[in-house]
C-alpha atoms as a PDB file:
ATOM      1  CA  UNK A   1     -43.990 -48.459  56.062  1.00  0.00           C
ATOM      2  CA  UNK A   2     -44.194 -45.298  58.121  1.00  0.00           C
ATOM      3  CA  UNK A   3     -42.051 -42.282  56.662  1.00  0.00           C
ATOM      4  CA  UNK A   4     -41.399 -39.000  58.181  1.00  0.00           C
ATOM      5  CA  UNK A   5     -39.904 -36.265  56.279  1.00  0.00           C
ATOM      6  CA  UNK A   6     -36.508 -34.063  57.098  1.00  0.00           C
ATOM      7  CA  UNK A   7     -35.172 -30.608  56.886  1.00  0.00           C
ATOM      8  CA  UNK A   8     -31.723 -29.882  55.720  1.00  0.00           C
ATOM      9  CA  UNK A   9     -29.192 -29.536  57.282  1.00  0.00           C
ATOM     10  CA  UNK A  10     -30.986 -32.209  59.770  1.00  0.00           C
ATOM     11  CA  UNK A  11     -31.536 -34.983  56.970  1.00  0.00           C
ATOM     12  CA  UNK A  12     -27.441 -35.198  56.419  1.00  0.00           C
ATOM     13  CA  UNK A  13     -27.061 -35.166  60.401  1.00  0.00           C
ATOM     14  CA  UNK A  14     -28.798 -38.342  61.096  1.00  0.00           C
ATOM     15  CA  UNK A  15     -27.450 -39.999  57.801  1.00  0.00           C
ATOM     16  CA  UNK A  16     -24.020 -39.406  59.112  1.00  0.00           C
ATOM     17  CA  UNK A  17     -25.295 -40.574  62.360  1.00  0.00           C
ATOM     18  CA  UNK A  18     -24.494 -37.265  64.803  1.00  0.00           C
ATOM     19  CA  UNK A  19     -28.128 -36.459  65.226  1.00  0.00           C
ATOM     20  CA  UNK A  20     -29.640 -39.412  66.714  1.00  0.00           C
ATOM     21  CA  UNK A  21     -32.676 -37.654  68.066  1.00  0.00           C
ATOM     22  CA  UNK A  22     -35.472 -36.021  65.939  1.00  0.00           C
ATOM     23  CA  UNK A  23     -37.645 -33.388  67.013  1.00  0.00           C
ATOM     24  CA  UNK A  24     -41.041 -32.585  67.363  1.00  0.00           C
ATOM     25  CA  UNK A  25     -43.861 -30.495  68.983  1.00  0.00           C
ATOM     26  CA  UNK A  26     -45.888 -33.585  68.445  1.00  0.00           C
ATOM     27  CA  UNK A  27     -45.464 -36.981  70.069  1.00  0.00           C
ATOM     28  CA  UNK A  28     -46.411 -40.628  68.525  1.00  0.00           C
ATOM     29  CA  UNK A  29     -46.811 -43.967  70.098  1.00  0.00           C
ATOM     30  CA  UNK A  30     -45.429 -45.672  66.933  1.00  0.00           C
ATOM     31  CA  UNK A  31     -41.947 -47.682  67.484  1.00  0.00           C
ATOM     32  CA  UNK A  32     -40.369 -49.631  65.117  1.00  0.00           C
ATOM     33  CA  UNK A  33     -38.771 -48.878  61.407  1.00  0.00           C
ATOM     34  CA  UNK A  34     -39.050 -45.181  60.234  1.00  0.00           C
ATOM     35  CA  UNK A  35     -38.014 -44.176  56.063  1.00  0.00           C
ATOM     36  CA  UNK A  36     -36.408 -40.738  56.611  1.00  0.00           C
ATOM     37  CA  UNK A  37     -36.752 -38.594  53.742  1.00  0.00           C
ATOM     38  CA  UNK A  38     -35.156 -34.997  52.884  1.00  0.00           C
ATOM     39  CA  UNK A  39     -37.584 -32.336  52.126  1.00  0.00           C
ATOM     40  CA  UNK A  40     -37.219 -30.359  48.810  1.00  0.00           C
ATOM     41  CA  UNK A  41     -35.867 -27.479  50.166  1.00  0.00           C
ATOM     42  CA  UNK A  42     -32.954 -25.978  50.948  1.00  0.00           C
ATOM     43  CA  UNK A  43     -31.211 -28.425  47.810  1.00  0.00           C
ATOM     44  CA  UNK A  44     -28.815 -30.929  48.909  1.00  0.00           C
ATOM     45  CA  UNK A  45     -27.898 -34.468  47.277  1.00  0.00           C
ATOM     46  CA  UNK A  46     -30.607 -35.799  48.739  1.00  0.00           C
ATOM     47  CA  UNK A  47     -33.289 -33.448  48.402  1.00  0.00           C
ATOM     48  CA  UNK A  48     -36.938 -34.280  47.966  1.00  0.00           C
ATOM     49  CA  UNK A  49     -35.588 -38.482  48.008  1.00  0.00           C
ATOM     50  CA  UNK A  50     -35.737 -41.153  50.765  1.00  0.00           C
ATOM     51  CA  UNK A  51     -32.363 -41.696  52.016  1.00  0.00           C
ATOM     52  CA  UNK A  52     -32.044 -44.058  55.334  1.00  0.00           C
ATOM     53  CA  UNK A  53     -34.159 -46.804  57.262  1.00  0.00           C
ATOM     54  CA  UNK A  54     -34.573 -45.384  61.033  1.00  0.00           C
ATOM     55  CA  UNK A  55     -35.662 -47.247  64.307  1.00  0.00           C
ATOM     56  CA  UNK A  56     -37.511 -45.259  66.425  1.00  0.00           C
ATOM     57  CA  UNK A  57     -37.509 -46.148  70.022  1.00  0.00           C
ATOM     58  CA  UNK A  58     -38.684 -43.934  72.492  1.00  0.00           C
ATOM     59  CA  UNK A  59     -40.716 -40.636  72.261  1.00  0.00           C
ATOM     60  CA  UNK A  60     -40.769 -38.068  75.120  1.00  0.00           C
ATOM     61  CA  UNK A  61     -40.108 -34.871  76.334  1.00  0.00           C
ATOM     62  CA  UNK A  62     -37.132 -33.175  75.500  1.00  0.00           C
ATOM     63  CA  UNK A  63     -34.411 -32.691  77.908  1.00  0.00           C
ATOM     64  CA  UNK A  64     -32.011 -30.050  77.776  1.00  0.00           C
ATOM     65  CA  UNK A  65     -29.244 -32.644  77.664  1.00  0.00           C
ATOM     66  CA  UNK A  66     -30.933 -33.860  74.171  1.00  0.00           C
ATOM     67  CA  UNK A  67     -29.249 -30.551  72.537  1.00  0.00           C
ATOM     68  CA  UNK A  68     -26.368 -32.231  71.466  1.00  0.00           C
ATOM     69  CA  UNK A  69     -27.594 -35.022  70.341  1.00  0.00           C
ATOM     70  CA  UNK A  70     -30.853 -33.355  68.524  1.00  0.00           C
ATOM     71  CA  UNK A  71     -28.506 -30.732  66.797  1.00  0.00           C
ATOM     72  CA  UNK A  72     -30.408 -28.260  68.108  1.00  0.00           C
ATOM     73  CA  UNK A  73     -31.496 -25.857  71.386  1.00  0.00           C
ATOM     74  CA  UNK A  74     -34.500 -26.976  73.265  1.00  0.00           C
ATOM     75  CA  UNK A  75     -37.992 -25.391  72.529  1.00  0.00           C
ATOM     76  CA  UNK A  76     -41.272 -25.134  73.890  1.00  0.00           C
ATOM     77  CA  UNK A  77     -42.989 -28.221  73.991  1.00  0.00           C
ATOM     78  CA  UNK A  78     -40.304 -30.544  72.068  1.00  0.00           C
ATOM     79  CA  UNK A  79     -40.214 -33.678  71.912  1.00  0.00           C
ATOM     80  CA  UNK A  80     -36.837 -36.068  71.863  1.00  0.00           C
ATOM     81  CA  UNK A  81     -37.606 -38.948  69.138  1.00  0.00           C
ATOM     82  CA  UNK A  82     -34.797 -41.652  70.174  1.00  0.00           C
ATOM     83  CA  UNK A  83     -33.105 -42.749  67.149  1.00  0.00           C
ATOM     84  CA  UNK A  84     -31.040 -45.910  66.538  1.00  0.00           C
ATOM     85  CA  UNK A  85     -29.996 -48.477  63.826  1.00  0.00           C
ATOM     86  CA  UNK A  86     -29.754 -46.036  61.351  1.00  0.00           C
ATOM     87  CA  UNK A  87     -29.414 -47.467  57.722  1.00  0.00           C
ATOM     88  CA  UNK A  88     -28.795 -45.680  54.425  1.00  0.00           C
ATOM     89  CA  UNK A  89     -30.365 -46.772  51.294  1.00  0.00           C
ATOM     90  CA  UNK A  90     -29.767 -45.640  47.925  1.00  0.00           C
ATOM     91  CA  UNK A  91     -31.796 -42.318  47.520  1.00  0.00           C
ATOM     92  CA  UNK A  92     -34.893 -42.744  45.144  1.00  0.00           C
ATOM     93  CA  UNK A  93     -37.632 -39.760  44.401  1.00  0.00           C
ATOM     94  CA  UNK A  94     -40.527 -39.431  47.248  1.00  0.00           C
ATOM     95  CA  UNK A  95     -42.960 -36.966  47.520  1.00  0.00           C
ATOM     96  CA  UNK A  96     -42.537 -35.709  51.466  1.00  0.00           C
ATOM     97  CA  UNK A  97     -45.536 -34.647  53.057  1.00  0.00           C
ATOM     98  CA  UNK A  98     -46.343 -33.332  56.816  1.00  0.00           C
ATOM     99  CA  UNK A  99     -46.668 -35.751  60.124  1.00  0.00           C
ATOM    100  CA  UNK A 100     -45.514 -39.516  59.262  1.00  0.00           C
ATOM    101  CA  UNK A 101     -47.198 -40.836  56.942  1.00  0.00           C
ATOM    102  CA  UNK A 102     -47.452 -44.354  54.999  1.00  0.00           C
ATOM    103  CA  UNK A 103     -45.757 -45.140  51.936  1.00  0.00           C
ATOM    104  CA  UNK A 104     -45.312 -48.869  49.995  1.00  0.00           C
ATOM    105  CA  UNK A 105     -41.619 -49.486  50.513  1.00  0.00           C
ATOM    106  CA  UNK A 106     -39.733 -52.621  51.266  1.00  0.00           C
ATOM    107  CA  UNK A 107     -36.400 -52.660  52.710  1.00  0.00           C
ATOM    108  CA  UNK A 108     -33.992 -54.696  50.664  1.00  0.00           C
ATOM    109  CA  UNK A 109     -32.542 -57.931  52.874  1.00  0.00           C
END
């Protein structure tokens, strides 16, 4: 499964579903399921541990209008990654690292 690692205060945003756009200065073709995990720093309860299943859905440019939505002002060369179906999972350990990357998980049915 793809995973993609999170800053806080970002990482508690889209578990509590008000940010439902990630971004980016990079863009990727890759739709579909997404683990989100929280970076080790700053600490939070989920720090450093996957915390929520993600759909990804559309990558592009981001629009000023995306502000709200990304929890955050538009920057040079953003991009909006579309977020829906957002699904917390019990936190467990994970090792982040940079870009999305692949890690052996499956999703409880």
């Amino acid at each position: 499964m793809k995973a993609l690692c999170l800053k806080e205060p970002y990482a508690s945003l889209v578990l509590q579903g008000k940010k439902i756009i990630e971004t980016r200065i990079w863009k990727t073709d890759y739709r579909g399921d997404i683990l989100f995990c929280c970076s080790q720093n700053p600490k939070s309860n989920i720090s450093g541990k996957a915390f929520a299943i993600v759909e990804l859905i559309e990558c592009r440019p981001m629009l000023k209008k995306d502000e709200k939505a990304a929890c955050c002002k538009i920057y040079p060369r953003a991009n909006a990654w579309l977020l829906k179906n957002i699904r917390p999972i019990k936190p467990f350990p994970i090792k982040g690292q940079l870009s999305l990357f692949e890690i052996k998980f499956k999703p409880k049915k």
